[in-house]
C-alpha atoms as a PDB file:
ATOM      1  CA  UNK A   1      78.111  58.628 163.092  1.00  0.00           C
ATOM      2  CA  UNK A   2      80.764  55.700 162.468  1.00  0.00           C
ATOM      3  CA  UNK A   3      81.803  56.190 158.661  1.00  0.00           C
ATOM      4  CA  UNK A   4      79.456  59.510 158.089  1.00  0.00           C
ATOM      5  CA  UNK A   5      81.270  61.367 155.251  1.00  0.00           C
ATOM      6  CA  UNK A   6      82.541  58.632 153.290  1.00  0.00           C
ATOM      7  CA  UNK A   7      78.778  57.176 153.043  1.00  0.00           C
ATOM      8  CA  UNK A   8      77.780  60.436 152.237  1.00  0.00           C
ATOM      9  CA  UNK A   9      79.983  60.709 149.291  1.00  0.00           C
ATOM     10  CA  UNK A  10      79.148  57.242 148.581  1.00  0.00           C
ATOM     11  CA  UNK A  11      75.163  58.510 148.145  1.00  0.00           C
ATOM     12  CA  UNK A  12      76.146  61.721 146.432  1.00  0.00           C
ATOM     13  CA  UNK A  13      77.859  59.546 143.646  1.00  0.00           C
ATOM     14  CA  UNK A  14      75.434  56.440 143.191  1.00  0.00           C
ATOM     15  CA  UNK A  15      72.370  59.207 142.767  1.00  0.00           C
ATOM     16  CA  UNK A  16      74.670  60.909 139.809  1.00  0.00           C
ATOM     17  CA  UNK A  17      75.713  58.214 138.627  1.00  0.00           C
ATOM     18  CA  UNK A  18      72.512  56.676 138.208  1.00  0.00           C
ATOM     19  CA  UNK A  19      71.003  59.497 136.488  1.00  0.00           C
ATOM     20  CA  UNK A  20      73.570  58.838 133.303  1.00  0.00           C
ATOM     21  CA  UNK A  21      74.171  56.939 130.682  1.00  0.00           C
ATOM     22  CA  UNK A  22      76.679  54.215 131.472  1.00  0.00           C
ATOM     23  CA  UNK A  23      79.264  55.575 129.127  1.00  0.00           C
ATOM     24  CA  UNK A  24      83.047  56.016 129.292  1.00  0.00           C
ATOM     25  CA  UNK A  25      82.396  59.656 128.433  1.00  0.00           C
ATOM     26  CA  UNK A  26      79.298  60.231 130.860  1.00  0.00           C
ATOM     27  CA  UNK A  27      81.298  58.514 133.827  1.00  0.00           C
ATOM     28  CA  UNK A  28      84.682  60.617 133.062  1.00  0.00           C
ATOM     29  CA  UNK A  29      83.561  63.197 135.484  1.00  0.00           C
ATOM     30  CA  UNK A  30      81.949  61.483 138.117  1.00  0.00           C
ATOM     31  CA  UNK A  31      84.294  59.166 138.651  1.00  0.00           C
ATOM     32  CA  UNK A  32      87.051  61.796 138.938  1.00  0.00           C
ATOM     33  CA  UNK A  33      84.280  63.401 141.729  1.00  0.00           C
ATOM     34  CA  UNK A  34      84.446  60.311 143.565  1.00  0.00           C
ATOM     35  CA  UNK A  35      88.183  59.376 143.453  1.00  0.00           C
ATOM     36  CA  UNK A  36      88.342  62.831 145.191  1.00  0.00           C
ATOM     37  CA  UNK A  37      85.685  61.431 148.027  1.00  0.00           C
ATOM     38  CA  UNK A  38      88.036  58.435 148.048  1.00  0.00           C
ATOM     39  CA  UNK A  39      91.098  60.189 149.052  1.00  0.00           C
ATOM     40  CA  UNK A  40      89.802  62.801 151.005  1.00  0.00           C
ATOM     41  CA  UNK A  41      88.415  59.875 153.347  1.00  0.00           C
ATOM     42  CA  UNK A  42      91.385  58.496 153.978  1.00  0.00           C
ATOM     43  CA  UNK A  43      91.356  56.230 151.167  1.00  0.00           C
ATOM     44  CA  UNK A  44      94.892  56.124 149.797  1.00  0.00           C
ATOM     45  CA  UNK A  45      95.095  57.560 145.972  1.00  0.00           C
ATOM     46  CA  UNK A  46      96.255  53.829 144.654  1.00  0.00           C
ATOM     47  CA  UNK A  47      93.346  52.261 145.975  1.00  0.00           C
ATOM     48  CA  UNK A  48      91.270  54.942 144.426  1.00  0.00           C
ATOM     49  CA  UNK A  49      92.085  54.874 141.279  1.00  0.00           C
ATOM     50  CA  UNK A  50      91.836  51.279 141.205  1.00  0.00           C
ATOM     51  CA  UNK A  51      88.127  51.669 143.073  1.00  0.00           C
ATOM     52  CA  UNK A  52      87.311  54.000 140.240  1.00  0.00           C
ATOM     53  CA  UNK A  53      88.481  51.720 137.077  1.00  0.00           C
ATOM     54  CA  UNK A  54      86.920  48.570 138.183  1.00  0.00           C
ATOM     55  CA  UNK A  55      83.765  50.815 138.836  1.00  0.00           C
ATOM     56  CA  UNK A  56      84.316  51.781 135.372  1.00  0.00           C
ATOM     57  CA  UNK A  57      84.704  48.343 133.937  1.00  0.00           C
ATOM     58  CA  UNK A  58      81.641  46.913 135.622  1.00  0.00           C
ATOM     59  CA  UNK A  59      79.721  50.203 134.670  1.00  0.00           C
ATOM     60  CA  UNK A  60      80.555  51.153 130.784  1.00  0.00           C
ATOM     61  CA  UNK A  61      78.187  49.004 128.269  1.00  0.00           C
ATOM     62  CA  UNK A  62      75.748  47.851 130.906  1.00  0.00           C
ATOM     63  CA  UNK A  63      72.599  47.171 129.942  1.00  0.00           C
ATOM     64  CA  UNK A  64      69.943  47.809 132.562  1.00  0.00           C
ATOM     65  CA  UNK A  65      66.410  46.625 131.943  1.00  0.00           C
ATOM     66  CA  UNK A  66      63.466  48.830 131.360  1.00  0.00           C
ATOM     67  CA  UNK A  67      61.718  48.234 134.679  1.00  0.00           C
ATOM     68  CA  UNK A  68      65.641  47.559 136.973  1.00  0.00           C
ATOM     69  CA  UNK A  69      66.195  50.463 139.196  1.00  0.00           C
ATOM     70  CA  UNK A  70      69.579  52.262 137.876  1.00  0.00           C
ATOM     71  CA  UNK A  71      70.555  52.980 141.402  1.00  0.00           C
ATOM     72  CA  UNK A  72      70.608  49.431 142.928  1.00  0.00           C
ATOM     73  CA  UNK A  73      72.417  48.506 139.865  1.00  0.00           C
ATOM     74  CA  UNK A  74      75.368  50.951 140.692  1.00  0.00           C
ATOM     75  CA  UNK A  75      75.182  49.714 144.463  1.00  0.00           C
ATOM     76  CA  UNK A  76      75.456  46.671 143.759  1.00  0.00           C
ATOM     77  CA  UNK A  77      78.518  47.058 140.968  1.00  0.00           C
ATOM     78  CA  UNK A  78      80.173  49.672 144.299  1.00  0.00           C
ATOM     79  CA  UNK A  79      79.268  46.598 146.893  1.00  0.00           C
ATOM     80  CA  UNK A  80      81.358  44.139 144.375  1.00  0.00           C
ATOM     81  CA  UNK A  81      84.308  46.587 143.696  1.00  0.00           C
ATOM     82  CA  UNK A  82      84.497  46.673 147.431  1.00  0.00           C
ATOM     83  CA  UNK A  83      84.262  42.897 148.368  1.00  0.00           C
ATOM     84  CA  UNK A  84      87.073  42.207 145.913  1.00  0.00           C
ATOM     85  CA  UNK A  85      89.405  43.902 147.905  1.00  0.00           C
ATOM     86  CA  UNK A  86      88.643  42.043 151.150  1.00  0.00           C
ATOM     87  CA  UNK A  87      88.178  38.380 148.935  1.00  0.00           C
ATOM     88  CA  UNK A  88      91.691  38.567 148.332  1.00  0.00           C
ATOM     89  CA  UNK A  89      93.064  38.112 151.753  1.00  0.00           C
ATOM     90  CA  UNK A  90      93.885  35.460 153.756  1.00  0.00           C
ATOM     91  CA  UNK A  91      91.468  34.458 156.727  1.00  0.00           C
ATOM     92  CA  UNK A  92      93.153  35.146 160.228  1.00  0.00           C
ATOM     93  CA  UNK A  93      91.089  33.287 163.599  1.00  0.00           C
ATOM     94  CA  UNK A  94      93.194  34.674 166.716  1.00  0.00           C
ATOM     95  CA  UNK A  95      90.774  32.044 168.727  1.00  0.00           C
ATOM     96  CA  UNK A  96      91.349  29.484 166.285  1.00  0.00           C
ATOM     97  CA  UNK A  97      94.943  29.463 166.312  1.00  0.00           C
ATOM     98  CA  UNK A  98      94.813  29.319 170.232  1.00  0.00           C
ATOM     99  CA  UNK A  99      92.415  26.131 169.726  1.00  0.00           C
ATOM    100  CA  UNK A 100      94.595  24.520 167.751  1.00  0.00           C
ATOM    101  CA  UNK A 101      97.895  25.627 169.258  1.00  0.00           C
ATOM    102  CA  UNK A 102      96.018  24.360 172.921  1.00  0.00           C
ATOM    103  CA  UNK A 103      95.541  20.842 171.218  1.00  0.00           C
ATOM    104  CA  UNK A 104      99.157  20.631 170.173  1.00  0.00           C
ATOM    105  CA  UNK A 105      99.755  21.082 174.041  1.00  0.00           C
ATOM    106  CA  UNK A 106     101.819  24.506 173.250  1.00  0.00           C
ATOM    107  CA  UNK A 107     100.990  28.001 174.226  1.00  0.00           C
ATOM    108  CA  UNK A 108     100.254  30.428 170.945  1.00  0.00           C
ATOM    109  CA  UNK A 109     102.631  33.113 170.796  1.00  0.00           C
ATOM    110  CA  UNK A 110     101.415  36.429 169.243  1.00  0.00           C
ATOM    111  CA  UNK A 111     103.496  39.650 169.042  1.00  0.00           C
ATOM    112  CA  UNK A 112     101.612  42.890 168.813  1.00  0.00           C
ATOM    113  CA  UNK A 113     103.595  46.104 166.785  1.00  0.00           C
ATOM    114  CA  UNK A 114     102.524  49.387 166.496  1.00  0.00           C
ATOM    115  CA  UNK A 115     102.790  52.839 167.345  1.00  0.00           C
ATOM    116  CA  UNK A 116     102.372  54.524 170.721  1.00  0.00           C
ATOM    117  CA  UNK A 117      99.165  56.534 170.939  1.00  0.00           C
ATOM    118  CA  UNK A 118      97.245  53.724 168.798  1.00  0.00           C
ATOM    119  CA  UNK A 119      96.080  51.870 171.905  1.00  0.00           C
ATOM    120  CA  UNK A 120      98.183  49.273 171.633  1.00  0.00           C
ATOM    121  CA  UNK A 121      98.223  48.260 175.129  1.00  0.00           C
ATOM    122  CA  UNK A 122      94.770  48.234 175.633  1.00  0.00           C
ATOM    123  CA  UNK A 123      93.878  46.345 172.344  1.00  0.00           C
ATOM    124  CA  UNK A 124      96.264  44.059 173.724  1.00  0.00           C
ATOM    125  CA  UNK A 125      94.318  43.462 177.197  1.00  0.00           C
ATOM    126  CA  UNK A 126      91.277  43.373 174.932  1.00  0.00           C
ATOM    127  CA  UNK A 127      92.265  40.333 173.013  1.00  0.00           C
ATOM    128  CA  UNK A 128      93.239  38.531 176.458  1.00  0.00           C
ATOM    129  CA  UNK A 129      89.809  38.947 177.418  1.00  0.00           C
ATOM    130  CA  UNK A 130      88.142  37.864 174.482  1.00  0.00           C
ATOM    131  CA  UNK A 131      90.615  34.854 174.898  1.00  0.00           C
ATOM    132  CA  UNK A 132      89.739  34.396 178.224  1.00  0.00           C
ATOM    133  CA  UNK A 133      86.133  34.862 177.826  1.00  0.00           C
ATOM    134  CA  UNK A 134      86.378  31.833 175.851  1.00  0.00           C
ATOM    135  CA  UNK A 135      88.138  29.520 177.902  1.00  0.00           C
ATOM    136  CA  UNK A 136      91.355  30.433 177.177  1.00  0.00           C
ATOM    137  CA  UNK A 137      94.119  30.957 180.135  1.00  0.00           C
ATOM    138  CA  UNK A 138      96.751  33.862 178.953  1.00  0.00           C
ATOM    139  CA  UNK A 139      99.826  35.788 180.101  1.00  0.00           C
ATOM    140  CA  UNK A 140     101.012  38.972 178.996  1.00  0.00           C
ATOM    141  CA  UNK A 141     104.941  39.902 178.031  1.00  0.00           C
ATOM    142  CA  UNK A 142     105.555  43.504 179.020  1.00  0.00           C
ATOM    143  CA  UNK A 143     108.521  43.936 175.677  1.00  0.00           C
ATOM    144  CA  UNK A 144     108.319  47.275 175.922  1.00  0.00           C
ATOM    145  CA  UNK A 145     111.075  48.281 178.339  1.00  0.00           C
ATOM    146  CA  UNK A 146     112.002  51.754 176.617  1.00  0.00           C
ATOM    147  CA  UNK A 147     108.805  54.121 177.290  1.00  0.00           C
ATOM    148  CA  UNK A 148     108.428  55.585 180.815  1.00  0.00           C
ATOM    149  CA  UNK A 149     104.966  53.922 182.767  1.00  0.00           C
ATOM    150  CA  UNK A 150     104.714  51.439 180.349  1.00  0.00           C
ATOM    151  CA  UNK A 151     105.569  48.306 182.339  1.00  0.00           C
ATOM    152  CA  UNK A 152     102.850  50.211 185.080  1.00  0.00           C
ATOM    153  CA  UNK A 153     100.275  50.950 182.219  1.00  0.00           C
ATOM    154  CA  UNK A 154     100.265  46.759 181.010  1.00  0.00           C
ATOM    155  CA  UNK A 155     100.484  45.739 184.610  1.00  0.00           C
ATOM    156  CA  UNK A 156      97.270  48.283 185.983  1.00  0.00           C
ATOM    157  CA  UNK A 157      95.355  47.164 182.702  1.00  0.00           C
ATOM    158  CA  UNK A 158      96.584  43.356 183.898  1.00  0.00           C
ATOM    159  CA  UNK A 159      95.169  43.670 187.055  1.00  0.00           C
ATOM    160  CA  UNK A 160      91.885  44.728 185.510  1.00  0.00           C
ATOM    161  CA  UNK A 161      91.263  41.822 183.687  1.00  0.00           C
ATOM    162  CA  UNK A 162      93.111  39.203 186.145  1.00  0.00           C
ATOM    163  CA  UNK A 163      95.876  37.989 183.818  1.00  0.00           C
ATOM    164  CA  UNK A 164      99.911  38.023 184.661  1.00  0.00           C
ATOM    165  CA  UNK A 165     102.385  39.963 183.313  1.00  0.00           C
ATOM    166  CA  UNK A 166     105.959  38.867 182.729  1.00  0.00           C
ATOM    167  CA  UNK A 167     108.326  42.075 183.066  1.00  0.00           C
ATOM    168  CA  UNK A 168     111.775  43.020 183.947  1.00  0.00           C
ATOM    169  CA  UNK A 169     113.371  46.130 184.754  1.00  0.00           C
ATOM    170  CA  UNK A 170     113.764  48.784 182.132  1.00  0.00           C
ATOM    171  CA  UNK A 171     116.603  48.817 180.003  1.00  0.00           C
ATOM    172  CA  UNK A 172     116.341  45.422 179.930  1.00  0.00           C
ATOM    173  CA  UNK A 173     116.580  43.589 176.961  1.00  0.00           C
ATOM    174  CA  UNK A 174     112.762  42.899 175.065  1.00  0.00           C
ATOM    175  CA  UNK A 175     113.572  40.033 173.135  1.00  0.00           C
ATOM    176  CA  UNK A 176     114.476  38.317 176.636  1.00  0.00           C
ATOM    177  CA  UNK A 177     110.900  39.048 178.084  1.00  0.00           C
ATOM    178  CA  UNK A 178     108.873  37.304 175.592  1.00  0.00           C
ATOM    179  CA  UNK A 179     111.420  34.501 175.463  1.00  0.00           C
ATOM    180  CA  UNK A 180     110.563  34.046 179.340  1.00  0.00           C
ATOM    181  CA  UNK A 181     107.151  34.413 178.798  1.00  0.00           C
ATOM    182  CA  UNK A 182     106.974  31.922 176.260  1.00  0.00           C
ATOM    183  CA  UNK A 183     108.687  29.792 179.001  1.00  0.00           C
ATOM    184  CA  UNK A 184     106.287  30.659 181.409  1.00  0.00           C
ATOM    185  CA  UNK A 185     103.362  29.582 179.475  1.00  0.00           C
ATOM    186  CA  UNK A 186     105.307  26.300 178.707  1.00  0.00           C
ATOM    187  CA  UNK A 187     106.552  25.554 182.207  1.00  0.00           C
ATOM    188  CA  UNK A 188     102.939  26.276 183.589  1.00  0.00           C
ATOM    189  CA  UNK A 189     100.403  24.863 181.021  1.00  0.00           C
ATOM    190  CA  UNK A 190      99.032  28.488 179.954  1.00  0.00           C
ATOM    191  CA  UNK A 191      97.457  28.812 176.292  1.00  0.00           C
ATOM    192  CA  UNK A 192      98.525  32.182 175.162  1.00  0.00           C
ATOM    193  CA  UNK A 193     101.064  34.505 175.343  1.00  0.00           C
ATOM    194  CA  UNK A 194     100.512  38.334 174.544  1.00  0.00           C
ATOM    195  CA  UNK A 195     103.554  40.099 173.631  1.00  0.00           C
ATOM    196  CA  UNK A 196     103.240  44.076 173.954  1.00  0.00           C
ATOM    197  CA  UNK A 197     106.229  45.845 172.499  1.00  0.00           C
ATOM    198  CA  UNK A 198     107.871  49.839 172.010  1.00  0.00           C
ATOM    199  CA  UNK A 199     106.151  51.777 169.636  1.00  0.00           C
ATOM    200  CA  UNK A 200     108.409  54.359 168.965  1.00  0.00           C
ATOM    201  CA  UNK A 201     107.761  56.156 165.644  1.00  0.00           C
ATOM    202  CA  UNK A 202     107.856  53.745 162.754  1.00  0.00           C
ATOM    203  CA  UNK A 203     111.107  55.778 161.073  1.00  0.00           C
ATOM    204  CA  UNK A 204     113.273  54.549 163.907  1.00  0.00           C
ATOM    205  CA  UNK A 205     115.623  52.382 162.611  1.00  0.00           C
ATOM    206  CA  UNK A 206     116.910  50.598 166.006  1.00  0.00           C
ATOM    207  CA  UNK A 207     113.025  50.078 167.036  1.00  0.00           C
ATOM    208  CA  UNK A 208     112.785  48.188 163.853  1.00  0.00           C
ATOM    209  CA  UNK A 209     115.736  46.264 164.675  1.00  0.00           C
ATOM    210  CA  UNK A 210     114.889  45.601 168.064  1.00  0.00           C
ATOM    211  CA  UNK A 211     111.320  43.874 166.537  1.00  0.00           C
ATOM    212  CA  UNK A 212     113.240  41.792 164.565  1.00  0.00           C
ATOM    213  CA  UNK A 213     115.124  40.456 166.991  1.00  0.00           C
ATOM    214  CA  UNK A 214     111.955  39.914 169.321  1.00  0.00           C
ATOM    215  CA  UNK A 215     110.304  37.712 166.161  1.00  0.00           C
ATOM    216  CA  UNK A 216     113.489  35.897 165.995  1.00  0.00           C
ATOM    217  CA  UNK A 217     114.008  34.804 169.770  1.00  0.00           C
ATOM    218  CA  UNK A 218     110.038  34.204 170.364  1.00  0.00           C
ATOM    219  CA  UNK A 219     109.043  32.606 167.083  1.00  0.00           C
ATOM    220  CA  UNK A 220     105.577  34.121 167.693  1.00  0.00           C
ATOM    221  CA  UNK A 221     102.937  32.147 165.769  1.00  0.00           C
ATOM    222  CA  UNK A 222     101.212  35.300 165.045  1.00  0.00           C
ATOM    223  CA  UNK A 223     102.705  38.916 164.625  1.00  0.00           C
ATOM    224  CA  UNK A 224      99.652  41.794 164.931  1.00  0.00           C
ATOM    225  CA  UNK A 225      99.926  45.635 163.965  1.00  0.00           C
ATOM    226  CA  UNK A 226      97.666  47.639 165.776  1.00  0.00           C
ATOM    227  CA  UNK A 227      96.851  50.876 164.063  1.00  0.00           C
ATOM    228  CA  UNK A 228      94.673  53.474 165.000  1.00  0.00           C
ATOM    229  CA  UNK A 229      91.328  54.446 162.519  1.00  0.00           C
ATOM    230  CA  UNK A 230      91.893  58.224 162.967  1.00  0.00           C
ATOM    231  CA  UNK A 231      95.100  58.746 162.061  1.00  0.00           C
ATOM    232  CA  UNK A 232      93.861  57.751 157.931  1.00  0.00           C
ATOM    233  CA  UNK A 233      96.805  57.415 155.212  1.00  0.00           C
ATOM    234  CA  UNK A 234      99.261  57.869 158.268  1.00  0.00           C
ATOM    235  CA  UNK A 235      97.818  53.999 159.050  1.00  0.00           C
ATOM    236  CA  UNK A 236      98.597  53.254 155.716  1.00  0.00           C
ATOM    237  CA  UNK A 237     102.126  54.485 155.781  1.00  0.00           C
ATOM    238  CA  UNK A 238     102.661  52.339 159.196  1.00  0.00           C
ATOM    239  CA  UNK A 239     101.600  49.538 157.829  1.00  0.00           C
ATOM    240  CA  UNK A 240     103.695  49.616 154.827  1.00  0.00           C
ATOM    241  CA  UNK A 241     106.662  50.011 157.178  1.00  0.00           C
ATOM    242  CA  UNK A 242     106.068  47.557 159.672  1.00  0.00           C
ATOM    243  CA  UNK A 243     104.940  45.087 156.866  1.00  0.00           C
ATOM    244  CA  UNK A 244     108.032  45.540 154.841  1.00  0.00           C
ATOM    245  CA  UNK A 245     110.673  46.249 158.140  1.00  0.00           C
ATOM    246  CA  UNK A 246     108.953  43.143 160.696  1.00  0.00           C
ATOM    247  CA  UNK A 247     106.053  41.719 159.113  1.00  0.00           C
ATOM    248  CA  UNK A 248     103.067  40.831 160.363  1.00  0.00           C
ATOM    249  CA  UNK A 249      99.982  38.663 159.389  1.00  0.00           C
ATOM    250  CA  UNK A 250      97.144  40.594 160.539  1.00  0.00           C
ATOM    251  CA  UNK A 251      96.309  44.078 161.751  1.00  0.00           C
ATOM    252  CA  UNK A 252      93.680  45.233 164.059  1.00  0.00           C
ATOM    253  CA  UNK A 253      92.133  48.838 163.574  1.00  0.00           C
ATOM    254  CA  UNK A 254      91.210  50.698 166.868  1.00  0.00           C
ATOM    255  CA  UNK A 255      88.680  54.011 167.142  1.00  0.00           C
ATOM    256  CA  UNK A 256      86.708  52.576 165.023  1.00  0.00           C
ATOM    257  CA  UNK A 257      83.798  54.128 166.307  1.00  0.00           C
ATOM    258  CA  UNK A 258      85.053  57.812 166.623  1.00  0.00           C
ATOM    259  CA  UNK A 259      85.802  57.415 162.494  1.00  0.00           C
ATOM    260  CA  UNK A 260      83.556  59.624 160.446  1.00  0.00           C
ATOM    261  CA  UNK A 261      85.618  58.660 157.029  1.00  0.00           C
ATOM    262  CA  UNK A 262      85.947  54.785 157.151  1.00  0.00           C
ATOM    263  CA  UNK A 263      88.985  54.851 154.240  1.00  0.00           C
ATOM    264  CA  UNK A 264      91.685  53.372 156.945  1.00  0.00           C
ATOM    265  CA  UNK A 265      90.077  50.060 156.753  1.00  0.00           C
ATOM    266  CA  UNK A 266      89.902  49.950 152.906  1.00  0.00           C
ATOM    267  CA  UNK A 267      93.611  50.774 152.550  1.00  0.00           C
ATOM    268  CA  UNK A 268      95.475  48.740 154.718  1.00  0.00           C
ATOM    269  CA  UNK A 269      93.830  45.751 153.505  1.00  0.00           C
ATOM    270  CA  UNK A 270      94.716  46.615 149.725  1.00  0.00           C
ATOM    271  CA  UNK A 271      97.887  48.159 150.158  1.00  0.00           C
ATOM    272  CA  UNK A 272      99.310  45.088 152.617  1.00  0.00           C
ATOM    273  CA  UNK A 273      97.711  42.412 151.450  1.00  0.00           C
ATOM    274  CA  UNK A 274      96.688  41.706 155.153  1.00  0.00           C
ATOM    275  CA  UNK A 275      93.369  41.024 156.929  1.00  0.00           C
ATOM    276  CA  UNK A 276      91.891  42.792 159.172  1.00  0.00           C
ATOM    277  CA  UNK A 277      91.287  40.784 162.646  1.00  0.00           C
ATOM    278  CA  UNK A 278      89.273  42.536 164.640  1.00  0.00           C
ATOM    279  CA  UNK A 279      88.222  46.690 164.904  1.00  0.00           C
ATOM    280  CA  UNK A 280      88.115  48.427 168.682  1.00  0.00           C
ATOM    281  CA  UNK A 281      84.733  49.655 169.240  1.00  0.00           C
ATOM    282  CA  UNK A 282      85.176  51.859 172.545  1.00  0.00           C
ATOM    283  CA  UNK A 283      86.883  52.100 175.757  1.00  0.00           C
ATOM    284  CA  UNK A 284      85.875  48.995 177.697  1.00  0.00           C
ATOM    285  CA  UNK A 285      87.533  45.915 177.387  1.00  0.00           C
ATOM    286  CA  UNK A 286      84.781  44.108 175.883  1.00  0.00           C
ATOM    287  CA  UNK A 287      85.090  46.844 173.211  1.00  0.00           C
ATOM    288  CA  UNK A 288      86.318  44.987 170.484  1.00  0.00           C
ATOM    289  CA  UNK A 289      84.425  42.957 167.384  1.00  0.00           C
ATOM    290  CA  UNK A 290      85.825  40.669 164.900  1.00  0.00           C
ATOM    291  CA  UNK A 291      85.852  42.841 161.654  1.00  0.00           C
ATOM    292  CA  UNK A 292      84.044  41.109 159.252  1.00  0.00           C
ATOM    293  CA  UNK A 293      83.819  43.159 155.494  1.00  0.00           C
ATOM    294  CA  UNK A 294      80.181  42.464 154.926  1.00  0.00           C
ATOM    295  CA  UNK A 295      79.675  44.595 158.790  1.00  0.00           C
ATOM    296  CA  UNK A 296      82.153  47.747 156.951  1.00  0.00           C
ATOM    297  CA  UNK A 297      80.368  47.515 153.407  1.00  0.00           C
ATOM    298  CA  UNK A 298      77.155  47.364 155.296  1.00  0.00           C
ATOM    299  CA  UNK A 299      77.701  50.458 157.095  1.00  0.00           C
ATOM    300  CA  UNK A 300      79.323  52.203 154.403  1.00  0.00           C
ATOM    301  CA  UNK A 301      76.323  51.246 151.601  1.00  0.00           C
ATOM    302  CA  UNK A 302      73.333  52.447 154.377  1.00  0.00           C
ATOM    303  CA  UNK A 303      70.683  54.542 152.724  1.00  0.00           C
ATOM    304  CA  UNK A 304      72.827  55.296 149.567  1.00  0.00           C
END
């Protein structure tokens, strides 16, 4: 079940929690117990300690009424800790931007970065379809021309969903693809261009460099990192990287449904200061919801 063990831990602390006194010296240990549950679901240890002393701070010298249950109290107090984390960020509308961009009579550019293995290329094609389920026309920019297949993996998922693909050989240079893409969409009235890109591992220096130069020739209007749910404070560490090497303005977290920990999504959020767009939900290309906080804090807070 999507987000199993962190809820669990989530219960197991509320129902201890709400059998003390709401005391400094009464919530020492239980609020060491769940900055463990924190970390070990793939929260990162700075967001867990900060979890853990604004739990504290809302707890410690609350009065609860004779006849208020203790345990929605401390629910509630979790529920807010949480939200706060997610208030902070800025509000990212992928179809939004294309609305306005279409009504400015210019195609919206947006680059997607990322590992390989994180489903990059697919998230990509799923995002054209949501596009294009709304009324949107798009192409896609095959960028990555360094990894074996993957001009044939974009251009099979292409053909699946009915949308072009700009490519050239590879060995080409990337940064010249989504320039002619961009082109293409200009020269031919097309609303969006999706840029897919190498996702060599985020250490490699002349990747980074080679993303940089891509954002500086396309100008995209939006720059996505696509990371994958199960690979937990490794997602965190990407996104640190790519935020402070490229940049980018919004992530989108795939496997979401496989996770049984749910601390990916919690992370990235705090430790980048970036939204989360949308979360992949399975294999099909309709696979793929806008994330919405309330949706995660919902699933996380069931039943405790």
């Amino acid at each position: 079940m999507v987000f199993e063990r962190l809820r669990e831990g989530l219960r197991r602390f509320v129902e201890k929690v709400s059998k003390t006194e709401f005391t400094e010296k009464s919530l020492k240990e239980t609020l060491w117990d769940l900055q463990l549950t924190l970390v070990s679901n793939d929260v990162s240890l700075e967001v867990a300690e900060k979890i853990c002393e604004e739990i504290k701070r809302r707890l410690v010298g609350r009065t609860v009424g004779r006849f208020e249950d203790r345990k929605a109290v401390v629910v509630e107090e979790l529920r807010k800790t949480l939200t706060e984390i997610f208030s902070k960020v800025p509000r990212v509308d992928i179809v939004k931007e294309a609305a306005e961009a279409k009504r400015e009579g210019r195609p919206l550019a947006v680059l997607f970065i990322g590992v390989n293995g994180t489903g990059k290329t697919t998230t990509i094609c799923k995002v054209a379809k949501l596009l294009m389920d709304r009324g949107f026309t798009v192409v896609l920019a095959c960028s990555d021309t360094f990894r074996a297949g993957a001009i044939e993996q974009l251009e099979e998922h292409a053909n699946r969903i009915g949308v072009r693909v700009i490519r050239h050989r590879y060995g080409a240079d990337p940064a010249a693809v989504a320039y002619d893409a961009i082109r293409h969409a200009e020269a031919r009235g097309v609303d969006v261009v999706l840029i897919d890109t190498a996702g060599r591992m985020q250490t490699d220096r002349n990747l980074m460099e080679e993303l940089r130069k891509i954002k500086r020739v396309a100008s995209p209007d939006l720059t996505i990192l696509v990371v994958d749910a199960l690979t937990g404070n490794d997602a965190v560490e990407q996104a640190r990287m790519f935020d402070s090497q490229v940049g980018f303005d919004a992530a989108i977290l795939t496997k979401v449904d496989a996770d049984v920990k749910g601390g990916s999504a919690i992370s990235v959020v705090y430790e980048t200061g970036k939204p989360i767009v949308y979360v992949g939900t399975g294999q099909g290309y309709g696979d793929l919801e806008p994330f919405d906080p309330g949706w995660l804090l919902d699933r996380l807070l069931e039943n405790v």
